[in-house]
Protein backbone atom coordinates (compact mmCIF):
# COMPACT_ATOMS: atom_id res chain seq x y z
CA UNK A 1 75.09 120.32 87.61
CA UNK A 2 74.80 123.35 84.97
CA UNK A 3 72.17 125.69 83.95
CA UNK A 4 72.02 123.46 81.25
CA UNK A 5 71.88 120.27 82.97
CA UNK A 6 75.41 118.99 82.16
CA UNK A 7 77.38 117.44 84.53
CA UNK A 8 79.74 120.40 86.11
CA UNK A 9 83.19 119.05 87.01
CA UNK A 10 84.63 118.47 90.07
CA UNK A 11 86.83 121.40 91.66
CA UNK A 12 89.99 120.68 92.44
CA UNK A 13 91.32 122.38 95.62
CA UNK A 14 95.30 123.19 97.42
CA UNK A 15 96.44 120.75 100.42
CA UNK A 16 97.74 122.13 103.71
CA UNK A 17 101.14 121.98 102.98
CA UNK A 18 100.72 124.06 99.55
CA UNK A 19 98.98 126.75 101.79
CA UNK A 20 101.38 126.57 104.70
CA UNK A 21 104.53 127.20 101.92
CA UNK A 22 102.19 130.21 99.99
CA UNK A 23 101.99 131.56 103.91
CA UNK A 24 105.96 131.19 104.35
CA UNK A 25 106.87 132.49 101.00
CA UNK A 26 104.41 135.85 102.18
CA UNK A 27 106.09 136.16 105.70
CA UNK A 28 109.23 135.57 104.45
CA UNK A 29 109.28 138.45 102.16
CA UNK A 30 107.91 140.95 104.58
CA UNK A 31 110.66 139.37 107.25
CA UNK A 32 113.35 140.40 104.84
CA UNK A 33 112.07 143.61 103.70
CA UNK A 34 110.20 142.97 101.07
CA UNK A 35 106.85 143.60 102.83
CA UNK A 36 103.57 140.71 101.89
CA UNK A 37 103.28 139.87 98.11
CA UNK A 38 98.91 139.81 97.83
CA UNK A 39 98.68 137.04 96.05
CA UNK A 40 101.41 134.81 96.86
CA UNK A 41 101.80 132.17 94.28
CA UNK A 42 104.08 129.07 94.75
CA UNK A 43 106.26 125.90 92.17
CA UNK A 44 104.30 123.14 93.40
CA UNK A 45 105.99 119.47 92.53
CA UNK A 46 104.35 119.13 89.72
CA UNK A 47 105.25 122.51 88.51
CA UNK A 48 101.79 124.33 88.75
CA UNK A 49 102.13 128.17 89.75
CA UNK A 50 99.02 128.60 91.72
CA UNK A 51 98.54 132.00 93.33
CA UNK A 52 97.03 132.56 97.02
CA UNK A 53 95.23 135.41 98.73
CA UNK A 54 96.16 136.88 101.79
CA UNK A 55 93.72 136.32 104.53
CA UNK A 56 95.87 137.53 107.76
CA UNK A 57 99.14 139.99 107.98
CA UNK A 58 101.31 140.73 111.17
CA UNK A 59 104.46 141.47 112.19
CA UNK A 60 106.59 142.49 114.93
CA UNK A 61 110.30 142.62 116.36
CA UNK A 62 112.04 140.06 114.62
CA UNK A 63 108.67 138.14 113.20
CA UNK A 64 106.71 137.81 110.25
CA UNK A 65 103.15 136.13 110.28
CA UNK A 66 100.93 135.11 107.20
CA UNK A 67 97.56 133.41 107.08
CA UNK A 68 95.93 131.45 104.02
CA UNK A 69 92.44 129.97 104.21
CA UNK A 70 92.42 126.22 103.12
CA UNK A 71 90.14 126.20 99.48
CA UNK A 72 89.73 121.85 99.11
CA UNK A 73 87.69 122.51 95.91
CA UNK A 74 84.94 119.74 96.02
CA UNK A 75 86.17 117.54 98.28
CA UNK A 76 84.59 117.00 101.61
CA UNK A 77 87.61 117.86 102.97
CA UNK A 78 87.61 118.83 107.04
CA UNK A 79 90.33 121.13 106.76
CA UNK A 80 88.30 123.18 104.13
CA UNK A 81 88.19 127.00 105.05
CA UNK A 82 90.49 126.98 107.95
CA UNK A 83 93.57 129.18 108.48
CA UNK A 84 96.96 127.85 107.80
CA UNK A 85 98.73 130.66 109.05
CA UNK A 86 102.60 130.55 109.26
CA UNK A 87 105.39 132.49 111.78
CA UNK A 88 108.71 133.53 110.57
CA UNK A 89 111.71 134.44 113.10
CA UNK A 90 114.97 134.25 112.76
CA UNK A 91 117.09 131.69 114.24
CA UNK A 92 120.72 131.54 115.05
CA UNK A 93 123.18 131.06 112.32
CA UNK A 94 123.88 127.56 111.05
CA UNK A 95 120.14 126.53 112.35
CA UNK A 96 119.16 126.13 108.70
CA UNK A 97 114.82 125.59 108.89
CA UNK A 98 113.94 124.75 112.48
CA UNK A 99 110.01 123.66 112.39
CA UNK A 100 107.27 124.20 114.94
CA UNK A 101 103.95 123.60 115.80
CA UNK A 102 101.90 125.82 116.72
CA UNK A 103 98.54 125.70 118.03
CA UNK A 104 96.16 123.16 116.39
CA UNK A 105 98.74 121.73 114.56
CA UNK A 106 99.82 118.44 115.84
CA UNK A 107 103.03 116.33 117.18
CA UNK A 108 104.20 112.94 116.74
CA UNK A 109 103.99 110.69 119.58
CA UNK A 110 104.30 107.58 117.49
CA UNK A 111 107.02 105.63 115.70
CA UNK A 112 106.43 104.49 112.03
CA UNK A 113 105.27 108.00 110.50
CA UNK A 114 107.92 109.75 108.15
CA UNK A 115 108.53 112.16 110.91
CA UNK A 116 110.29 111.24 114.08
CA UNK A 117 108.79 110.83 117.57
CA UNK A 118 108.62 114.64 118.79
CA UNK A 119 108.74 116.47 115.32
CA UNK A 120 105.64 118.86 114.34
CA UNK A 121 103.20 117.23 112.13
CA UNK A 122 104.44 119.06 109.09
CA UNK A 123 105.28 116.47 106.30
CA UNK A 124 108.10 116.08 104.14
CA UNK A 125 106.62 117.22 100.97
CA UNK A 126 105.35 120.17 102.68
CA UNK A 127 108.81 120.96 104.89
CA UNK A 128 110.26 120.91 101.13
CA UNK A 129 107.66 123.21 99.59
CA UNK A 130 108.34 125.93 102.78
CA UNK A 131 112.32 125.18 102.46
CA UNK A 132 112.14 126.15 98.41
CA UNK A 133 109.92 128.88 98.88
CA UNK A 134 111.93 130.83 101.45
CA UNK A 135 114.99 129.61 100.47
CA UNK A 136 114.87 131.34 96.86
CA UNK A 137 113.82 135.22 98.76
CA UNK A 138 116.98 134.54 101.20
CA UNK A 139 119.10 134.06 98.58
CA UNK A 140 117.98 136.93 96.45
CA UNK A 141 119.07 139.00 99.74
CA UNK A 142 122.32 137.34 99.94
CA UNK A 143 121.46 136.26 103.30
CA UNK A 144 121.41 132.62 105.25
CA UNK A 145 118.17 130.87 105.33
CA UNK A 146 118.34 130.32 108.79
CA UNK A 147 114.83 130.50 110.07
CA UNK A 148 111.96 129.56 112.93
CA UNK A 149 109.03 128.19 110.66
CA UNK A 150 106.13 128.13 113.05
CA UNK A 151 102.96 126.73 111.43
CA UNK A 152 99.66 127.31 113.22
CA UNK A 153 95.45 126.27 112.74
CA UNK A 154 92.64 128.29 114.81
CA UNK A 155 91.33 125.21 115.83
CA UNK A 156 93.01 122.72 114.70
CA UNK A 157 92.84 120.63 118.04
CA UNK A 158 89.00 120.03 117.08
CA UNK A 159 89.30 119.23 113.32
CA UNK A 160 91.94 116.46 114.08
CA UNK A 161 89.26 114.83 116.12
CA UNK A 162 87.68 114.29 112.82
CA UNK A 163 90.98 112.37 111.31
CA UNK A 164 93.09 109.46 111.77
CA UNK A 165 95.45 111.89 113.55
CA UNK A 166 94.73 110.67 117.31
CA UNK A 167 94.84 107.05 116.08
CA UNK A 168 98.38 107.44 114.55
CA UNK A 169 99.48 109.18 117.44
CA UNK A 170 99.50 112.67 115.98
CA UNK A 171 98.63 114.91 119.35
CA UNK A 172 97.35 118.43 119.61
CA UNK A 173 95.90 119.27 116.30
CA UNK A 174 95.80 118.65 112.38
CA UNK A 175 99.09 117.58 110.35
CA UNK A 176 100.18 119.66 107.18
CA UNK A 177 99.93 117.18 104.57
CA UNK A 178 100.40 117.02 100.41
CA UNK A 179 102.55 115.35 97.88
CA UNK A 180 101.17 117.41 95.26
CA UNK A 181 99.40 120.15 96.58
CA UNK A 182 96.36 119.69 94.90
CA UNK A 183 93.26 118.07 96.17
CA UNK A 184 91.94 116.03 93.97
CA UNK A 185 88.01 116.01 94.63
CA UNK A 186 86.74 112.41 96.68
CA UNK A 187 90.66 111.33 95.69
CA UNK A 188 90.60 107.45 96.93
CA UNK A 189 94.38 108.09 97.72
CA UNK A 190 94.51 110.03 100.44
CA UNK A 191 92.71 107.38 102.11
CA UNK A 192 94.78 104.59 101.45
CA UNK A 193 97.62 106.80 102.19
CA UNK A 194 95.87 106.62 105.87
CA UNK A 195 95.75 103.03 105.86
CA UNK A 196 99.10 102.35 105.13
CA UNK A 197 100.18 104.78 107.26
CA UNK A 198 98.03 103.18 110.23
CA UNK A 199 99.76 99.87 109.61
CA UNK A 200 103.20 101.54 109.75
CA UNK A 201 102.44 102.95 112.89
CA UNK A 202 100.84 99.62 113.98
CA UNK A 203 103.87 97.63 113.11
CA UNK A 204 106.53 100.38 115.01
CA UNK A 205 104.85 100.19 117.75
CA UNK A 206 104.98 96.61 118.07
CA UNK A 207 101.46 95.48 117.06
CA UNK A 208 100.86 91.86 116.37
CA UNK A 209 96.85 91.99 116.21
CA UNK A 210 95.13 94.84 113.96
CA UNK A 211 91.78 94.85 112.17
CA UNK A 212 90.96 96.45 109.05
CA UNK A 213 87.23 97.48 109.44
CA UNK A 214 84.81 99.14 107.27
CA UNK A 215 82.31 101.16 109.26
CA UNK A 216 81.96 102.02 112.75
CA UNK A 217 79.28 99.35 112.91
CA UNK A 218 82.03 96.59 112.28
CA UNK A 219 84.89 98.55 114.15
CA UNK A 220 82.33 98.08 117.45
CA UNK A 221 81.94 94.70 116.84
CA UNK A 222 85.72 93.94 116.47
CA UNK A 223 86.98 95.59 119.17
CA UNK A 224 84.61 93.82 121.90
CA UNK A 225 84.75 90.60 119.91
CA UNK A 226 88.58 90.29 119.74
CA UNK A 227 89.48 92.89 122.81
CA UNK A 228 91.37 94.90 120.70
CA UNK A 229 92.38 98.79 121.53
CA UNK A 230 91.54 101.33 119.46
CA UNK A 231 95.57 101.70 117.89
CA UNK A 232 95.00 98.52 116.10
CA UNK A 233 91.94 99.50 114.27
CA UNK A 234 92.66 100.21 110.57
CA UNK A 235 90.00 102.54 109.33
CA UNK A 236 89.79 100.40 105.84
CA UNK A 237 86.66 101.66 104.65
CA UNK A 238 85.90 99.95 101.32
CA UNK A 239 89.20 99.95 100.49
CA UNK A 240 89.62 96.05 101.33
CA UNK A 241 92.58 95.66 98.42
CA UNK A 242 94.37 98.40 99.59
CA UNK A 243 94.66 97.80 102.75
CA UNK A 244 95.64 93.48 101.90
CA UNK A 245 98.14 94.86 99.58
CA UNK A 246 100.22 96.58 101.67
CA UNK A 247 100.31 93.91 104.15
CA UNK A 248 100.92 91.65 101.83
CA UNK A 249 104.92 93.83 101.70
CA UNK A 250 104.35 95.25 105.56
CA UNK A 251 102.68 92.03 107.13
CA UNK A 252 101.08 92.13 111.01
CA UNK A 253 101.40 89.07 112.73
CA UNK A 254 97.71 88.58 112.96
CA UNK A 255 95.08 90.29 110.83
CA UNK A 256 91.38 90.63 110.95
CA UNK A 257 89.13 91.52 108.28
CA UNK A 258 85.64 92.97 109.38
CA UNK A 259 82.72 94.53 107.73
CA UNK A 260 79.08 94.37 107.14
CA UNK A 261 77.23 91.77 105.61
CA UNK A 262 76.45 93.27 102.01
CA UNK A 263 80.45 94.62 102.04
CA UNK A 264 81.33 91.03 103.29
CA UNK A 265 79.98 90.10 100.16
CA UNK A 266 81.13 91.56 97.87
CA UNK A 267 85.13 90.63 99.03
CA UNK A 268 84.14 87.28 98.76
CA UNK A 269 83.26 87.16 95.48
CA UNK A 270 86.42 88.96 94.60
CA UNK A 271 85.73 92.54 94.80
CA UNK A 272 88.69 94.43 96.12
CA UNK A 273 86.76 98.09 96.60
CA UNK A 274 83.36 97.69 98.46
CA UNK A 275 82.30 101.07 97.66
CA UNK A 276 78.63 101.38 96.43
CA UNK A 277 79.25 103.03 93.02
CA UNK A 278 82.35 100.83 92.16
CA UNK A 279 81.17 97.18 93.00
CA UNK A 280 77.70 95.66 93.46
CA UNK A 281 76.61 92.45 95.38
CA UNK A 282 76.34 89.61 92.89
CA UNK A 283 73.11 88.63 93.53
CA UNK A 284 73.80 85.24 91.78
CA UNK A 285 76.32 84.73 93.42
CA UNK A 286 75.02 85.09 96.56
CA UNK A 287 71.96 82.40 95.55
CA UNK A 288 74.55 80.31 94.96
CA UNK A 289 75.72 80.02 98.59
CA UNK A 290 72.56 79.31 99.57
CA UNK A 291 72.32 76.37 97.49
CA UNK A 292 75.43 75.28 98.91
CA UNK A 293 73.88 75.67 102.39
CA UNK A 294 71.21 73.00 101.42
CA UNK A 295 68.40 75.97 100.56
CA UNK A 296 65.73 74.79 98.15
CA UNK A 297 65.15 75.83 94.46
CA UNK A 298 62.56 78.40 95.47
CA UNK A 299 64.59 79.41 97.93
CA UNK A 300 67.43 79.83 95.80
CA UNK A 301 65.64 81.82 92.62
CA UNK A 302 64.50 84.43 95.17
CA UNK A 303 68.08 85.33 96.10
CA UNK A 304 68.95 85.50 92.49
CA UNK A 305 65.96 87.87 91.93
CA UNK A 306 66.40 89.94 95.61
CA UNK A 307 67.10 93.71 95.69
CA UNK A 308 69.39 93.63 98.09
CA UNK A 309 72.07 91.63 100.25
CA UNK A 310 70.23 92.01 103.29
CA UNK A 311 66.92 90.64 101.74
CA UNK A 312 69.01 87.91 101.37
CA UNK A 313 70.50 87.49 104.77
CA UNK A 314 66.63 87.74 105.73
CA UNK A 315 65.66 85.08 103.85
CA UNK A 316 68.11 82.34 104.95
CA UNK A 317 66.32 81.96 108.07
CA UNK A 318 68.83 79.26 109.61
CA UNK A 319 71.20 78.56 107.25
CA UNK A 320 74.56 80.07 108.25
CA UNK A 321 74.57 82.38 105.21
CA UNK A 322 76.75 84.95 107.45
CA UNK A 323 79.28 82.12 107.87
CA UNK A 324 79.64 81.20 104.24
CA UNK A 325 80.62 84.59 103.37
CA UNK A 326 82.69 84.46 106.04
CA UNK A 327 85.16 81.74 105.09
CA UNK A 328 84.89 82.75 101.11
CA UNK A 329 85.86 86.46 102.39
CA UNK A 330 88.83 85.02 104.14
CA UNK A 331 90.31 82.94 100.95
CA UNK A 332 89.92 85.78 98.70
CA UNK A 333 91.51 87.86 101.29
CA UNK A 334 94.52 85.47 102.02
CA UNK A 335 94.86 85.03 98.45
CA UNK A 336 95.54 88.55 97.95
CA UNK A 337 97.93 88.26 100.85
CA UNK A 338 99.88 85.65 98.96
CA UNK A 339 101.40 83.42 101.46
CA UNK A 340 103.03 86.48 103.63
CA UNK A 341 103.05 85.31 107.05
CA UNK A 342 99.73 86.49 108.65
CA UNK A 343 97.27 84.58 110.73
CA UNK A 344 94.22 85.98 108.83
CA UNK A 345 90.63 85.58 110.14
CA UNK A 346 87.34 87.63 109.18
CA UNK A 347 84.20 88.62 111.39
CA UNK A 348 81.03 89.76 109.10
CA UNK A 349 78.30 91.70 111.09
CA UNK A 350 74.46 92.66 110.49
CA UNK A 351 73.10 96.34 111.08
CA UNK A 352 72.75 96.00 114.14
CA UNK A 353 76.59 94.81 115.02
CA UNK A 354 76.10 91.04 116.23
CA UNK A 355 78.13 88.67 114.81
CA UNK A 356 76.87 86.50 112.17
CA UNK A 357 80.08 84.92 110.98
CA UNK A 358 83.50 84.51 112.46
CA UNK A 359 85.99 82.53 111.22
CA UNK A 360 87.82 81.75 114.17
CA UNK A 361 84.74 80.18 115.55
């Protein structure tokens, strides 16, 4: 909010990968002669030229290190203000880019990912960005590009905790990440990036039971419920449509859907994003499940009139309201799934993480 008490726009802010290629371009030059450009600017894909400060310099025999602290804008992103800080040595001739990690950056133990099994977690789009970067001060010194790109995170190890990075297999820190290299502030794509990437990694590995869950509430619930291991938990948040979308062209054997009961909701009636400020429970209906459940007409015009879902839920006393949204959950769900070849069931959960519908029951 402004002095004036307009709404202030959202800052934008760089990914990982644009940092870790500003930090290549800097050692690069200084490896080559050049010594460290202060700001660095980069081409992203898009063709922005944004421009980087300089927040570490070294050097040695043969090496070239540069550091850039991660700016993520707005976005509560939990790689804001760390280092990305990149190592440049030579390597023999012919090598072409050979990629590392370095500490608190992470490796992939996992098929499914875009990287193979062993590789540093440093992403295509971001290998690309580094490779263009470097590439174009090589060849204004007539020289092969044939370079050690080690890409490092003061820790790393503990942000990744805070990712899907352990889930997907990704060990021993962060990954460098970006298609664009902007962070886009509360972006809903880099989460359904995550789920689809969970689901590749599910189905390389073999999977043939994952659940897409919305909370840790319902992920609890799930995973003593239908004794599943935490790889085949799909972090869907309230990204319900995303998530059925992509397994509707990637299907899993067997998929289940689970979630609280106001979330629950909301996908049955049709709602494909669960989130608060882009869908709200229809209250009606709701009421009107209860009048299919045999509730009374004072019963019923409550509901309609209730504040909430779980005011609801409250009043329904007996009547297997939980179950109801249950089974309407699972046919907008397989609907959206569109006859691909998945054993679909969904498990709805109160606050407090008991079961209160199950469709397999």
């Amino acid at each position: 909010m402004t002095e004036d008490g307009k709404e202030r726009a959202l800052r934008p802010g760089w990914t990982t990968g644009a940092c870790a290629a500003a930090a290549a371009k800097a050692a690069c030059s200084a490896l080559l002669g050049d010594g460290f450009p202060d700001p660095v600017d980069i081409v992203l894909p898009g063709g922005q030229i944004p421009a980087f400060a300089l927040a570490l310099t070294e050097s040695g025999p043969g090496w070239t290190r540069a550091g850039i602290i991660k700016d993520a804008g707005d976005d509560p992103d939990v790689t804001h203000g760390a280092t990305i800080i990149v190592t440049l040595r030579h390597a023999p001739a012919g090598a072409g880019l050979v990629f590392r990690a370095g500490p608190g950056v992470g490796t992939v133990t996992k098929p499914g990912l875009p990287l193979g099994v062993g590789e540093p977690a440093i992403n295509p789009v971001p290998r690309r960005l580094i490779g263009e970067a470097v590439a174009a001060i090589a060849a204004r010194h007539g020289v092969p590009c044939d370079l050690e790109v080690e890409v490092s995170v003061p820790g790393g190890e503990d942000l990744a905790v805070r990712t899907w990075n352990p889930r997907l297999g990704i060990l021993g820190g962060i990954s460098i990440l970006g298609t664009t290299g902007i962070v886009i502030p509360y972006s809903c794509s880099a989460w359904i990036h995550s789920i689809q990437r969970g689901i590749d990694v599910a189905r390389a590995c073999g999977l043939t039971h994952v659940a897409g869950c919305v909370g840790s509430t319902s992920e609890k619930a799930v995973r003593r419920v239908r004794r599943l291991g935490e790889e085949a938990i799909i972090d869907m948040g309230d990204f319900a449509g995303g998530m059925l979308k992509y397994l509707r062209r990637h299907p899993v054997p067997r998929v289940t859907v689970a979630g609280g009961f106001a979330k629950m909701c909301k996908l049955a009636a049709g709602q494909m994003d669960l989130h608060s400020s882009r869908s709200q429970v229809d209250m009606a209906w709701l009421a009107g499940q209860l009048e299919q459940l045999g509730g009374d007409g004072r019963l019923v015009a409550a509901a309609a009139a209730a504040n909430t879902a779980l005011e609801v839920l409250e009043m329904a006393g007996t009547l297997k309201l939980g179950e109801a949204v249950a089974r309407q959950a699972e046919a907008v769900a397989r609907a959206v799934l569109d006859n691909a070849e998945i054993t679909l069931d969904v498990l709805v959960v109160d606050r407090q993480g008991r079961v209160i519908g199950d469709t397999t029951a």
